[in-house]
C-alpha atoms as a PDB file:
ATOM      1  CA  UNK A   1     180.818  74.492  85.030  1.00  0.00           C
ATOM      2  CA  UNK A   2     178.129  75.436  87.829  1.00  0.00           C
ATOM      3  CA  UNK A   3     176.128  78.652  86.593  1.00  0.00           C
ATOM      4  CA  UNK A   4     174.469  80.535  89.418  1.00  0.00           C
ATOM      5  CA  UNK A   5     171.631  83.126  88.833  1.00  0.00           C
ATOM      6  CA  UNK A   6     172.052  85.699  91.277  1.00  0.00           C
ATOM      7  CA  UNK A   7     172.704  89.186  91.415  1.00  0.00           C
ATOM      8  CA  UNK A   8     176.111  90.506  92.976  1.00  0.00           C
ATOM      9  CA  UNK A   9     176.460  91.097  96.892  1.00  0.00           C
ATOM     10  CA  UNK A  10     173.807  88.234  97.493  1.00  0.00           C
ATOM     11  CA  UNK A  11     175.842  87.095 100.456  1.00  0.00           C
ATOM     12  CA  UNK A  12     174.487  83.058 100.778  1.00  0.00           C
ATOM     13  CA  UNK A  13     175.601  83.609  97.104  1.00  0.00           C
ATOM     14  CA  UNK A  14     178.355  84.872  97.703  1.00  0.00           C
ATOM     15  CA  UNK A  15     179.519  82.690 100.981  1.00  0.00           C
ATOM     16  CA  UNK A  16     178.703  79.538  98.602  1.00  0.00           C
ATOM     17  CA  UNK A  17     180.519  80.831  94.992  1.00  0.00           C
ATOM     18  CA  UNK A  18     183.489  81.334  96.993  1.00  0.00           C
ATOM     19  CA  UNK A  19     183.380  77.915  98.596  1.00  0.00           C
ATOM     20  CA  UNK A  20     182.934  76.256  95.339  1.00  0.00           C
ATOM     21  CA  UNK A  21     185.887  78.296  94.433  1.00  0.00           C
ATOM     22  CA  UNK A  22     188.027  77.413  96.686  1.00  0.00           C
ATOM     23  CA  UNK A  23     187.043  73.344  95.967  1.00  0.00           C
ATOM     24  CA  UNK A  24     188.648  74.751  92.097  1.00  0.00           C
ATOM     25  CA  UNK A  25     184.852  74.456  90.583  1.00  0.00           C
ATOM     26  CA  UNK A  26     184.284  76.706  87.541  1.00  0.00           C
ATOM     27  CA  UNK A  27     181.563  78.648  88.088  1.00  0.00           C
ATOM     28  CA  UNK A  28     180.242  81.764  85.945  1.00  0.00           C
ATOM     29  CA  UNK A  29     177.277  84.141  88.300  1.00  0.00           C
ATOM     30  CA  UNK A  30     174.603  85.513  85.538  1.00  0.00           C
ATOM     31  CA  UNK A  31     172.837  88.589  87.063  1.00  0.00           C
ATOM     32  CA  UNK A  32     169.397  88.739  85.024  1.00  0.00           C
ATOM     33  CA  UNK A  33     169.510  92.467  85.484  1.00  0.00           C
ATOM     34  CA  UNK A  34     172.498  92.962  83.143  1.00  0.00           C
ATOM     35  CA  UNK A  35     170.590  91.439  79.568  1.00  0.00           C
ATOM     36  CA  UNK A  36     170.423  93.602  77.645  1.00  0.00           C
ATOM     37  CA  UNK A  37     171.802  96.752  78.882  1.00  0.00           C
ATOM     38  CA  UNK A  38     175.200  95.073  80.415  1.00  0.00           C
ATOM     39  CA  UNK A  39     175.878  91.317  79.157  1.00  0.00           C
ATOM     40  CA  UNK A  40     174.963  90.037  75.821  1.00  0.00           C
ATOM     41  CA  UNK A  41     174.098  86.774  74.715  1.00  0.00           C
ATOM     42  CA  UNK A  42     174.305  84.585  71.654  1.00  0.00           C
ATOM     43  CA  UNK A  43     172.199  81.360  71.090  1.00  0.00           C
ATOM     44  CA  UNK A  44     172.889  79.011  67.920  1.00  0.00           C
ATOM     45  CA  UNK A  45     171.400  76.607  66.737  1.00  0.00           C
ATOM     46  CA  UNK A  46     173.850  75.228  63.420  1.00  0.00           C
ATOM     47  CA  UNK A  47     173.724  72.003  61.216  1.00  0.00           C
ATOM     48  CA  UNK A  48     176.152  69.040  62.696  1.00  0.00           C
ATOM     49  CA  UNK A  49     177.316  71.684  65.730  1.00  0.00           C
ATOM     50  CA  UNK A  50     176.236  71.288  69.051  1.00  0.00           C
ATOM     51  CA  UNK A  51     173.976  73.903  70.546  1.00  0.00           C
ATOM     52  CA  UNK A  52     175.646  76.928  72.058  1.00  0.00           C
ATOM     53  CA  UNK A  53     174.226  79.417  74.753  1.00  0.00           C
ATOM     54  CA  UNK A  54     177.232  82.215  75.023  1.00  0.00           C
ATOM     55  CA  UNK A  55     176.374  84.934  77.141  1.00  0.00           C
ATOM     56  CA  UNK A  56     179.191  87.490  77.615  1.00  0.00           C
ATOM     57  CA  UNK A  57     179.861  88.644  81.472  1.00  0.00           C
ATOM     58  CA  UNK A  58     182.602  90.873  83.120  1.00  0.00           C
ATOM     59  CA  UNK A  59     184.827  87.465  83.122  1.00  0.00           C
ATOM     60  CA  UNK A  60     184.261  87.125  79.505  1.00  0.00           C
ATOM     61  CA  UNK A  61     182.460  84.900  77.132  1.00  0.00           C
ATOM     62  CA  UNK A  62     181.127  81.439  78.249  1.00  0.00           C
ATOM     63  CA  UNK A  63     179.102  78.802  76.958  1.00  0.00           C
ATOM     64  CA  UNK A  64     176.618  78.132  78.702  1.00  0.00           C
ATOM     65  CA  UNK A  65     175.648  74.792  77.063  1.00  0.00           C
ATOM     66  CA  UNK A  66     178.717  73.719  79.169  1.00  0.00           C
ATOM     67  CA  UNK A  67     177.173  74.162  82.321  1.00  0.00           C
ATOM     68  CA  UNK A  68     176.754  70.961  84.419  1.00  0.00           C
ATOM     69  CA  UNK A  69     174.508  71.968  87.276  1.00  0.00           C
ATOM     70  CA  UNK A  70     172.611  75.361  87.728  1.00  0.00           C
ATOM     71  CA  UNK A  71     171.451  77.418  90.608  1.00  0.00           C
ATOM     72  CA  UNK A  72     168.575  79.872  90.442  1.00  0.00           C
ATOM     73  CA  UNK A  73     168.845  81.825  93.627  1.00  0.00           C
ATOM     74  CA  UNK A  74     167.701  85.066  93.759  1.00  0.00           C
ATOM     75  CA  UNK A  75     166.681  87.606  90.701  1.00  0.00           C
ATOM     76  CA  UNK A  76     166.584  91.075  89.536  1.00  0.00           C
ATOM     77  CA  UNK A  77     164.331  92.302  86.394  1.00  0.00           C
ATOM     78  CA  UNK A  78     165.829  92.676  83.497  1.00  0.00           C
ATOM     79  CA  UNK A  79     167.353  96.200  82.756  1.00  0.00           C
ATOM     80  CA  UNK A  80     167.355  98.402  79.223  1.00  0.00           C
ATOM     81  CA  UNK A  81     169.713 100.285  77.371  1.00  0.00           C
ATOM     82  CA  UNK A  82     168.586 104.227  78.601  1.00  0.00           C
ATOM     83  CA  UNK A  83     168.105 105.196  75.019  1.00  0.00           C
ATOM     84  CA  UNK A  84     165.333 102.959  74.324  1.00  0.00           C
ATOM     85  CA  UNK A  85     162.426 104.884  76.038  1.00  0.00           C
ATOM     86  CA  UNK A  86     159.057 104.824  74.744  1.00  0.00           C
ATOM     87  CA  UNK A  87     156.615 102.603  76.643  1.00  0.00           C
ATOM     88  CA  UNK A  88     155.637 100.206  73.969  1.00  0.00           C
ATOM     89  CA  UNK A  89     159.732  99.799  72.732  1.00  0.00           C
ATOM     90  CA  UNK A  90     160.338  99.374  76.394  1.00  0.00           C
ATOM     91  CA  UNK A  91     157.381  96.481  77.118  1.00  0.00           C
ATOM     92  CA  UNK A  92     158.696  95.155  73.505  1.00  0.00           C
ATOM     93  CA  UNK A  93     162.324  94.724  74.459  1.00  0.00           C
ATOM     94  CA  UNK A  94     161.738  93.424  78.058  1.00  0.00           C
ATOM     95  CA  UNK A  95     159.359  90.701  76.933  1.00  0.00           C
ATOM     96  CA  UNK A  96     161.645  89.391  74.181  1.00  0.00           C
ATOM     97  CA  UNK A  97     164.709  89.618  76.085  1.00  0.00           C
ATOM     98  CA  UNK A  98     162.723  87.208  78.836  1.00  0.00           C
ATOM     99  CA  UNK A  99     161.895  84.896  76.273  1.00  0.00           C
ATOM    100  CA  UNK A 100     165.393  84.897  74.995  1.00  0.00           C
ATOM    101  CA  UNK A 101     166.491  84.354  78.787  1.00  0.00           C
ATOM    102  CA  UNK A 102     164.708  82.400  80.280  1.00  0.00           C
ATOM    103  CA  UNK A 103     164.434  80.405  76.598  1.00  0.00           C
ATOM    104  CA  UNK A 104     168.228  79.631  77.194  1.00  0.00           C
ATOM    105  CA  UNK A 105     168.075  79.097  80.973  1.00  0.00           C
ATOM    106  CA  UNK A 106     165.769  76.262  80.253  1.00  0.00           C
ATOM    107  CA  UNK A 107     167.170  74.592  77.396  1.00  0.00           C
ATOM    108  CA  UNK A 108     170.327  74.171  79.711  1.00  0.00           C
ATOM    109  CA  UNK A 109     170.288  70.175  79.723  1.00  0.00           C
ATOM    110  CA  UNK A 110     171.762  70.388  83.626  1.00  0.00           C
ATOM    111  CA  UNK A 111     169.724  70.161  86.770  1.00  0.00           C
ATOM    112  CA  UNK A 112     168.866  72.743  88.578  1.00  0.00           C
ATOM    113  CA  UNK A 113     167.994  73.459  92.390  1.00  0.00           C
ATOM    114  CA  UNK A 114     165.847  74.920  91.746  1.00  0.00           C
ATOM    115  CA  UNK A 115     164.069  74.093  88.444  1.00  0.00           C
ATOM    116  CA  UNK A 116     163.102  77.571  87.678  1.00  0.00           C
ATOM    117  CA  UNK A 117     159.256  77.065  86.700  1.00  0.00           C
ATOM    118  CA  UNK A 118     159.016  74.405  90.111  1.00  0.00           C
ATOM    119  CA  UNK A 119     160.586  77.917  92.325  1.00  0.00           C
ATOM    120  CA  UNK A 120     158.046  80.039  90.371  1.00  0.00           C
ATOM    121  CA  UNK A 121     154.763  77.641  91.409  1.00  0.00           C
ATOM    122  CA  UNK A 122     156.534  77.359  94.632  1.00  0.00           C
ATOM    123  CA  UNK A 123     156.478  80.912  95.689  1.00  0.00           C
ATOM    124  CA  UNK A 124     152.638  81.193  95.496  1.00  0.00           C
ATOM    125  CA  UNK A 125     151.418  80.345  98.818  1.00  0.00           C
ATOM    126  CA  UNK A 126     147.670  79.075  98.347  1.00  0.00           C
ATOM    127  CA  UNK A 127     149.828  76.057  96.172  1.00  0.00           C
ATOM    128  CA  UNK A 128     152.226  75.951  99.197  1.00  0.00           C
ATOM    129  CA  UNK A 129     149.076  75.554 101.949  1.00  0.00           C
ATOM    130  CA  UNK A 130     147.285  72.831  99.355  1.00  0.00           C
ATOM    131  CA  UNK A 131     150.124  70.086  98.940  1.00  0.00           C
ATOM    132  CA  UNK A 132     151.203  71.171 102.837  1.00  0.00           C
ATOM    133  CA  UNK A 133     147.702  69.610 103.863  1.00  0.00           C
ATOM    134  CA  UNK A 134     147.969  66.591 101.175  1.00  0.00           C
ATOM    135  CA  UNK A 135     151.037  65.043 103.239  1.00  0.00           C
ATOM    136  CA  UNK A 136     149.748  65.866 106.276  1.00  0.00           C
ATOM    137  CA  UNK A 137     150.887  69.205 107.689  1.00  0.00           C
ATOM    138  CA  UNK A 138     149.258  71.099 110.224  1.00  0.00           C
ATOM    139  CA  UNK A 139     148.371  74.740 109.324  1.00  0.00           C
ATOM    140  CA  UNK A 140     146.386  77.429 111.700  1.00  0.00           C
ATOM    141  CA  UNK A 141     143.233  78.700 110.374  1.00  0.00           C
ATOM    142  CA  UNK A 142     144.020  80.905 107.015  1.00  0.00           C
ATOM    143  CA  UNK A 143     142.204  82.978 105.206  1.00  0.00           C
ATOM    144  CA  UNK A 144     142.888  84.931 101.816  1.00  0.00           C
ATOM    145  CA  UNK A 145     140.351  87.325 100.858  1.00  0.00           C
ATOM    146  CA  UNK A 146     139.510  90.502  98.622  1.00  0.00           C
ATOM    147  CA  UNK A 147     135.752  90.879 100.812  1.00  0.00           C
ATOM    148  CA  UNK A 148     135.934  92.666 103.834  1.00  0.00           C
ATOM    149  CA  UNK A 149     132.645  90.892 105.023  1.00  0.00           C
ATOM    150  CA  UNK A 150     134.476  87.386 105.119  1.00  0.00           C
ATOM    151  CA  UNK A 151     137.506  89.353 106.487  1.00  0.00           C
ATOM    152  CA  UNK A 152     135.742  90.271 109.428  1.00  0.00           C
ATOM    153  CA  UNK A 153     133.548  87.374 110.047  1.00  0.00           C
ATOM    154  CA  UNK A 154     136.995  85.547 110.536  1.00  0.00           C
ATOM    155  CA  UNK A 155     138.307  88.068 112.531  1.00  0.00           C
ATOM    156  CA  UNK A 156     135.122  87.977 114.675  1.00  0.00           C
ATOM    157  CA  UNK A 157     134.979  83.830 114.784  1.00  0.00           C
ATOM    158  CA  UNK A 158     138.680  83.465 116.151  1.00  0.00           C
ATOM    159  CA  UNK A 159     138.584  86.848 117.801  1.00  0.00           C
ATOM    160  CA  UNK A 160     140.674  90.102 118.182  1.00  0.00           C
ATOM    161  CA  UNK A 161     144.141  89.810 119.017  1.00  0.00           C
ATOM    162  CA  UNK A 162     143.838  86.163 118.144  1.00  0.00           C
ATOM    163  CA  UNK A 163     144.212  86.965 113.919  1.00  0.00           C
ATOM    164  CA  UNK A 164     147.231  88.006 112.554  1.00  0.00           C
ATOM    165  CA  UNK A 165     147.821  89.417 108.784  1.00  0.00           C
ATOM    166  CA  UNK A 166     150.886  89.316 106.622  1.00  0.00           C
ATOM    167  CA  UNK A 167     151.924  89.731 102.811  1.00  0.00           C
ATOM    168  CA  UNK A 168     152.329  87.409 100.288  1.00  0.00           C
ATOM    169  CA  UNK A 169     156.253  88.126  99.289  1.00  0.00           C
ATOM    170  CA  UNK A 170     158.129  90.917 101.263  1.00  0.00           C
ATOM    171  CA  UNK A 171     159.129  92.649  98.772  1.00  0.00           C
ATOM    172  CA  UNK A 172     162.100  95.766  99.434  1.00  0.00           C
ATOM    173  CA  UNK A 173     159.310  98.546  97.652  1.00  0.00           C
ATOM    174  CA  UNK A 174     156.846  97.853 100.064  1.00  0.00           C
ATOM    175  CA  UNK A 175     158.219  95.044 102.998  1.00  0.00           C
ATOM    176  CA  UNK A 176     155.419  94.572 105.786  1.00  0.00           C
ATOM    177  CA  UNK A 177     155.928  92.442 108.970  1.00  0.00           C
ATOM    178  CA  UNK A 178     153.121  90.160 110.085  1.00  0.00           C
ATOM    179  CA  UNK A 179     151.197  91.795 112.689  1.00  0.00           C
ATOM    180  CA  UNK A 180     148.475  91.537 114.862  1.00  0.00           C
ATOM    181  CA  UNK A 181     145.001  92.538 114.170  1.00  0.00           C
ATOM    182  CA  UNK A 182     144.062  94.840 116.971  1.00  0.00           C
ATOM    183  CA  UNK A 183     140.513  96.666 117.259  1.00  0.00           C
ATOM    184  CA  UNK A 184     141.492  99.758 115.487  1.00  0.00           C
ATOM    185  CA  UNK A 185     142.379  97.930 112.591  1.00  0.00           C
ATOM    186  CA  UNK A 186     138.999  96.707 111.686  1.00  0.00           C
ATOM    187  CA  UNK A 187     137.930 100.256 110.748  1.00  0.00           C
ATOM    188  CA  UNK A 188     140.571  99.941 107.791  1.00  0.00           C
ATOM    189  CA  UNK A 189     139.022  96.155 106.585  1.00  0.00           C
ATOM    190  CA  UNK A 190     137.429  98.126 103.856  1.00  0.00           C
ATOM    191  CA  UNK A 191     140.700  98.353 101.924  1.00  0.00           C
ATOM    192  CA  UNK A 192     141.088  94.465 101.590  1.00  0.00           C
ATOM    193  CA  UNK A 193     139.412  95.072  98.570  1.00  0.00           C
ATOM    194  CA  UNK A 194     142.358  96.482  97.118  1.00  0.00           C
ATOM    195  CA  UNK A 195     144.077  93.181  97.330  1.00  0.00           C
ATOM    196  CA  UNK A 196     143.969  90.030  99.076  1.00  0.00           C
ATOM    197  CA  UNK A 197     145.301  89.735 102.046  1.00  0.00           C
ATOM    198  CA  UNK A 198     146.349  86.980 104.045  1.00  0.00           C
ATOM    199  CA  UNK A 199     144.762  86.327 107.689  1.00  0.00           C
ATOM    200  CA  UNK A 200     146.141  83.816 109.549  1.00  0.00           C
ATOM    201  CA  UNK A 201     145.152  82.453 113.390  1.00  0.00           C
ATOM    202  CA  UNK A 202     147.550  83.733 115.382  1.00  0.00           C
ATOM    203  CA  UNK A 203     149.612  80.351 116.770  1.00  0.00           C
ATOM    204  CA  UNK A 204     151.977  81.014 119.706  1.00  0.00           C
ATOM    205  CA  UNK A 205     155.470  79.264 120.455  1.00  0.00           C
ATOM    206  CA  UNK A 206     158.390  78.729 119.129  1.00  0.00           C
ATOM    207  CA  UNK A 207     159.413  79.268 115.717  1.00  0.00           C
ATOM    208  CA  UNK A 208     161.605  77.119 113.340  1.00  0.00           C
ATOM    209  CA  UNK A 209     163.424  77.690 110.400  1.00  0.00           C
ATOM    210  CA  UNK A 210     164.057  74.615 108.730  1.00  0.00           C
ATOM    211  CA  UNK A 211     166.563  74.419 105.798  1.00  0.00           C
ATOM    212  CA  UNK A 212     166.084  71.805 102.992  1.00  0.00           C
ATOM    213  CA  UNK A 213     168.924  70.701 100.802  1.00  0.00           C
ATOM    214  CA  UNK A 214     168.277  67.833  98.800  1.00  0.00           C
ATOM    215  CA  UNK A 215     167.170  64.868 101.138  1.00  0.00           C
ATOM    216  CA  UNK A 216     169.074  66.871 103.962  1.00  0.00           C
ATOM    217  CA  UNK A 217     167.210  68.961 106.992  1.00  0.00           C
ATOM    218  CA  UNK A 218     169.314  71.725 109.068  1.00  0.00           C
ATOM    219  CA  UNK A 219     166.941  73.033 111.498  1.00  0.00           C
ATOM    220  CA  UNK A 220     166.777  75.904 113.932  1.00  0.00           C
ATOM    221  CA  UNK A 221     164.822  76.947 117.054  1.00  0.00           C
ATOM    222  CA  UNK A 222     164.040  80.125 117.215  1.00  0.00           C
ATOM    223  CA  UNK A 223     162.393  81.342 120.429  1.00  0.00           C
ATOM    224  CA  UNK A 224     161.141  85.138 120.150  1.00  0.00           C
ATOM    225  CA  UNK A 225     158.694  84.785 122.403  1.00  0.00           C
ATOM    226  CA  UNK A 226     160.084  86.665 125.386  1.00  0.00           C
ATOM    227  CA  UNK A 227     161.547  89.344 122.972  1.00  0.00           C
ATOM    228  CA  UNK A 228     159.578  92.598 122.361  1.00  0.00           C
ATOM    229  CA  UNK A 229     157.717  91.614 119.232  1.00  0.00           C
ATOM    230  CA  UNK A 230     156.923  88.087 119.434  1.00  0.00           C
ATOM    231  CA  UNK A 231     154.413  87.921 116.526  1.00  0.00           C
ATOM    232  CA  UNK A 232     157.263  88.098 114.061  1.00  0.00           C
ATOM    233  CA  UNK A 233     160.454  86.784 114.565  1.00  0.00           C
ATOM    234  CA  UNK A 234     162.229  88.339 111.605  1.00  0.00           C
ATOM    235  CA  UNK A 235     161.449  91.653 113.285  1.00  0.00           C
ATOM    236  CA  UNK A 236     163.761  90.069 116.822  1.00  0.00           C
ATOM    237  CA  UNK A 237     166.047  87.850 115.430  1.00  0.00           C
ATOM    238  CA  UNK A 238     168.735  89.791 117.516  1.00  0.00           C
ATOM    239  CA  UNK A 239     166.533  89.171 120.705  1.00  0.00           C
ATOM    240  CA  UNK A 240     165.552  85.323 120.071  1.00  0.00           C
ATOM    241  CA  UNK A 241     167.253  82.673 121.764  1.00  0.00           C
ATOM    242  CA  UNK A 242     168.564  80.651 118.629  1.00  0.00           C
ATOM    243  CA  UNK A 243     169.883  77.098 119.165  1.00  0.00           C
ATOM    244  CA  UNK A 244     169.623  73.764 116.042  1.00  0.00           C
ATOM    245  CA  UNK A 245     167.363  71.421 117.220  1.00  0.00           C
ATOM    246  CA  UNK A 246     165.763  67.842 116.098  1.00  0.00           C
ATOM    247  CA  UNK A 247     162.747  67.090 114.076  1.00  0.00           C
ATOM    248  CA  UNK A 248     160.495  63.932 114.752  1.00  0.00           C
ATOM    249  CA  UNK A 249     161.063  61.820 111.886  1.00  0.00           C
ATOM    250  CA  UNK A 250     157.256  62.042 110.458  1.00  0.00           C
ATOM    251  CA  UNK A 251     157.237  65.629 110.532  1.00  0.00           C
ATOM    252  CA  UNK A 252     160.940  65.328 108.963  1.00  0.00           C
ATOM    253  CA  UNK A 253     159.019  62.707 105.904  1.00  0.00           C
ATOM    254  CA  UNK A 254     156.503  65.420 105.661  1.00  0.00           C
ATOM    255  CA  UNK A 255     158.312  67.790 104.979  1.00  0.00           C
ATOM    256  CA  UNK A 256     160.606  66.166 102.411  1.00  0.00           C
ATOM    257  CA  UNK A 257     157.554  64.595 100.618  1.00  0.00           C
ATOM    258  CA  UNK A 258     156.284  68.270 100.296  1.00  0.00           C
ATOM    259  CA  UNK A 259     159.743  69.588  98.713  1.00  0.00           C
ATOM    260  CA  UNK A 260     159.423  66.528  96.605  1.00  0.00           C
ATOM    261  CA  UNK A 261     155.544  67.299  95.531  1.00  0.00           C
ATOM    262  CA  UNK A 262     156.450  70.840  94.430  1.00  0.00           C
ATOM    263  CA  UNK A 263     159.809  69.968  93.052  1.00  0.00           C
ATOM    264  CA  UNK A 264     162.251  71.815  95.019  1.00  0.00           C
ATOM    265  CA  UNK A 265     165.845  71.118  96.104  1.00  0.00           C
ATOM    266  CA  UNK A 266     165.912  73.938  98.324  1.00  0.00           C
ATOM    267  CA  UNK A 267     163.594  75.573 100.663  1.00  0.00           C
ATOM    268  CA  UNK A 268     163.502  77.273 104.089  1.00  0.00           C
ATOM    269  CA  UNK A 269     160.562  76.452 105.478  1.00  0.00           C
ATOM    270  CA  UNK A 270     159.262  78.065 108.231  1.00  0.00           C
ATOM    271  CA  UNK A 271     156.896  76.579 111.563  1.00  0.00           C
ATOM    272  CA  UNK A 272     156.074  76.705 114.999  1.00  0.00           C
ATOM    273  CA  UNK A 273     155.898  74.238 117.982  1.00  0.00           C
ATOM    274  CA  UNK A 274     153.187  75.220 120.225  1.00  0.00           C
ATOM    275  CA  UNK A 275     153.524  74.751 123.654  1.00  0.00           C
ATOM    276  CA  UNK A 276     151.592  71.441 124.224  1.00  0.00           C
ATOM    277  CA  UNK A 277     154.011  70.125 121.246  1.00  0.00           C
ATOM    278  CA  UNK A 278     152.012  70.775 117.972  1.00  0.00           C
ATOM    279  CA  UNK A 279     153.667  71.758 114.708  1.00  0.00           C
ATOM    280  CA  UNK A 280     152.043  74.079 112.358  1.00  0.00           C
ATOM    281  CA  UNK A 281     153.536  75.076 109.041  1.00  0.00           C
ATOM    282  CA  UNK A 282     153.294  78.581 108.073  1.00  0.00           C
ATOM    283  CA  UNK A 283     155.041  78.680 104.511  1.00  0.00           C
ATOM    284  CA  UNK A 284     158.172  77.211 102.439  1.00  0.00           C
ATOM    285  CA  UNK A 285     160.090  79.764 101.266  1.00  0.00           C
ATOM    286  CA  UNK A 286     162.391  78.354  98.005  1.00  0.00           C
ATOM    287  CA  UNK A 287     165.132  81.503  97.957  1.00  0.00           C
ATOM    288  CA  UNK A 288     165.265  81.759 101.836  1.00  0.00           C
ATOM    289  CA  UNK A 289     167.875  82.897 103.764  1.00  0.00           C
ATOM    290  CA  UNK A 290     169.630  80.398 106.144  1.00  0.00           C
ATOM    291  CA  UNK A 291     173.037  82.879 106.969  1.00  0.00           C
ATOM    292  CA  UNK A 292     171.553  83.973 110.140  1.00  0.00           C
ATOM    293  CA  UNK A 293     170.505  80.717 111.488  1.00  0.00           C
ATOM    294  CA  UNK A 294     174.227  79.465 110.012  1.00  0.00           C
ATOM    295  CA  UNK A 295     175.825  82.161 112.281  1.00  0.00           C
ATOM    296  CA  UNK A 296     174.016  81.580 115.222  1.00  0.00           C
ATOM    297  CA  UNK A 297     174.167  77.609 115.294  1.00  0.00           C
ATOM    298  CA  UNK A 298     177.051  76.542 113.304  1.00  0.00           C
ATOM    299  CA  UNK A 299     174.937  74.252 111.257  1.00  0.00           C
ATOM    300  CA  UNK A 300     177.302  74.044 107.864  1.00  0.00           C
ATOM    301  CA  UNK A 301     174.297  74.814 105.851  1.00  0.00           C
ATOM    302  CA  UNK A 302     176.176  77.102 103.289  1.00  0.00           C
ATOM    303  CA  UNK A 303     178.932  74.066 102.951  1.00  0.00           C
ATOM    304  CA  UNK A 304     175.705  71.486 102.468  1.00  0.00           C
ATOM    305  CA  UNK A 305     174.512  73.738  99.120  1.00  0.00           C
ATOM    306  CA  UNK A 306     178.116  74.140  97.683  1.00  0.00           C
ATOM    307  CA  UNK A 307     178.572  70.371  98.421  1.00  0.00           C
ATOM    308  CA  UNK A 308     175.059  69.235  96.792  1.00  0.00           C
ATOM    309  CA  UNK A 309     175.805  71.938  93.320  1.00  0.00           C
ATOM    310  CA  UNK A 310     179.266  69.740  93.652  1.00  0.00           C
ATOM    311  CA  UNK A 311     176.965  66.387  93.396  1.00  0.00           C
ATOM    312  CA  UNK A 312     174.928  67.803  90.887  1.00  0.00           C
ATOM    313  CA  UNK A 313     177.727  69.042  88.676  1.00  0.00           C
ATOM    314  CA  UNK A 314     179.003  65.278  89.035  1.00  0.00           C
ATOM    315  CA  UNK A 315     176.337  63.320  88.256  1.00  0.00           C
ATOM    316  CA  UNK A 316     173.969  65.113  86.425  1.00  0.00           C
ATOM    317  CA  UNK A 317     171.454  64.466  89.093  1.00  0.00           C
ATOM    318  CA  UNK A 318     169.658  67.057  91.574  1.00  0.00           C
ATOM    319  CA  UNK A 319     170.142  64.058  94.402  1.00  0.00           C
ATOM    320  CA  UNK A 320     166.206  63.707  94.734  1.00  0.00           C
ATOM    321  CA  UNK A 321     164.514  63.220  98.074  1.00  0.00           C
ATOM    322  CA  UNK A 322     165.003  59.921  98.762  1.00  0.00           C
ATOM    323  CA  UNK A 323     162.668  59.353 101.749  1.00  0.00           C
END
């Protein structure tokens, strides 16, 4: 059995269960939103009887203990019953219901891609920018700040229209693209004191979105920079000229010995080639989408993660980076 942690209509998880489907792979999908209000669970722990993790979904009951390799893709908070409603039953039940969770997720004795606490760590960005620069990545100028003095000294040192700022996650509540800082922003630095923000040197050229899967690299050119917002490619992706392209092989061993450092399978990692040939590395994000550089390249990225959960499930092994 493959379990995947994802929430329905996730379409890479989607595109991939269906794959492993076809391939006649068992897999049960755990949404993290439906404990407790929607799926149960049962964990046991008897005297000369193996462990047992059964969670009950909309396919029925499954052991989870039976699970051979595990995929933590993308999450939802967990949801309550609608009768439990005051504040300190609500913070009650959601923090013992994680424990429980995330409890069981962990005891699983399969590998994962990702290991769930190595995703977690992952996510935070100054940790990202760190072990980047230990193997020997190239990032622009960065900044993360909660004083509007150092936010504007940087802004003054590198120069306006030469700084860009962005958010830490993009979340749905409150998504934000990277922009520009442009003179009639610096009357608003104040509010960096409300919480940090990122500044960043603006680099210009060519993005890439470079999909890790195991010891495997898909990458993608990206070229927004003749579209009409150039300082975000997300924002264009319908504009950019999108074609797979080749790594040098260092920057390829870089990048792998970073997945390796902060324990990820997967990642999307995201760069840009300057013009006179530089990389810089902006971030590595380790639930990324790949779907739209899939569709616009034919790289069989989706086929690479159903076929490494397949080697997983087999061996018992994530398939470590190797180089």
């Amino acid at each position: 059995m493959i379990a995947v942690v994802s929430y329905p209509g996730e379409e890479h998880t989607d595109d991939v269960v269906a794959r492993l489907h076809r391939a006649g792979r068992d897999v049960v999908r755990l949404d993290l939103a439906d404990f407790p209000a929607a799926s149960g669970l049962s964990c046991s722990w008897e005297p000369g009887a193996p462990d047992a993790y059964r969670v009950h979904t909309a396919a029925g009951e499954v052991n989870l203990a039976d699970a051979r390799a595990g995929w933590w893709r993308r999450v939802r908070a967990h949801t309550l019953d609608p009768l439990v409603q005051d504040p300190d039953a609500v913070a009650f039940a959601l923090s013992e219901t994680n424990e429980a969770v995330s409890g069981m997720l962990d005891a699983l004795g399969c590998p994962w891609m990702n290991p769930r606490e190595a995703d977690a760590a992952a996510h935070h960005k100054p940790l990202q920018w760190s072990v980047a620069r230990q193997v020997g990545l190239t990032l622009p100028r960065t900044l993360v700040t909660t004083r509007p003095d150092d936010a504007r000294a940087f802004i003054q040192d590198l120069g306006v229209g030469k700084v860009v700022f962005k958010a830490f996650i993009a979340i749905l509540e409150a998504w934000r693209e990277t922009r520009l800082v442009e003179r009639q922003d610096l009357d608003q630095l104040d509010s960096v004191r409300f919480a940090p923000v990122i500044f960043q040197e603006y680099v210009p050229g060519v993005d890439l979105r470079i999909i890790a899967v195991g010891d495997r690299l898909y990458t993608a050119e990206l070229d927004a920079q003749d579209t009409s917002y150039p300082v975000d490619m997300r924002m264009v992706i319908g504009e950019a000229k999108v074609r797979s392209a080749e790594l040098p092989r260092a920057l390829e061993d870089r990048l792998l010995e970073l997945q390796r450092r902060l324990g990820l399978v997967y990642g999307a990692i995201d760069m840009r080639r300057t013009p006179d040939g530089e990389y810089v590395f902006f971030e590595v994000n380790p639930a990324g989408q790949w779907m739209f550089v899939e569709e616009r390249t034919g790289l069989p990225i989706s086929q690479a993660v159903a076929d490494h959960l397949t080697v997983m499930a087999d061996t018992g092994a994530p398939e470590v980076v190797r180089r």
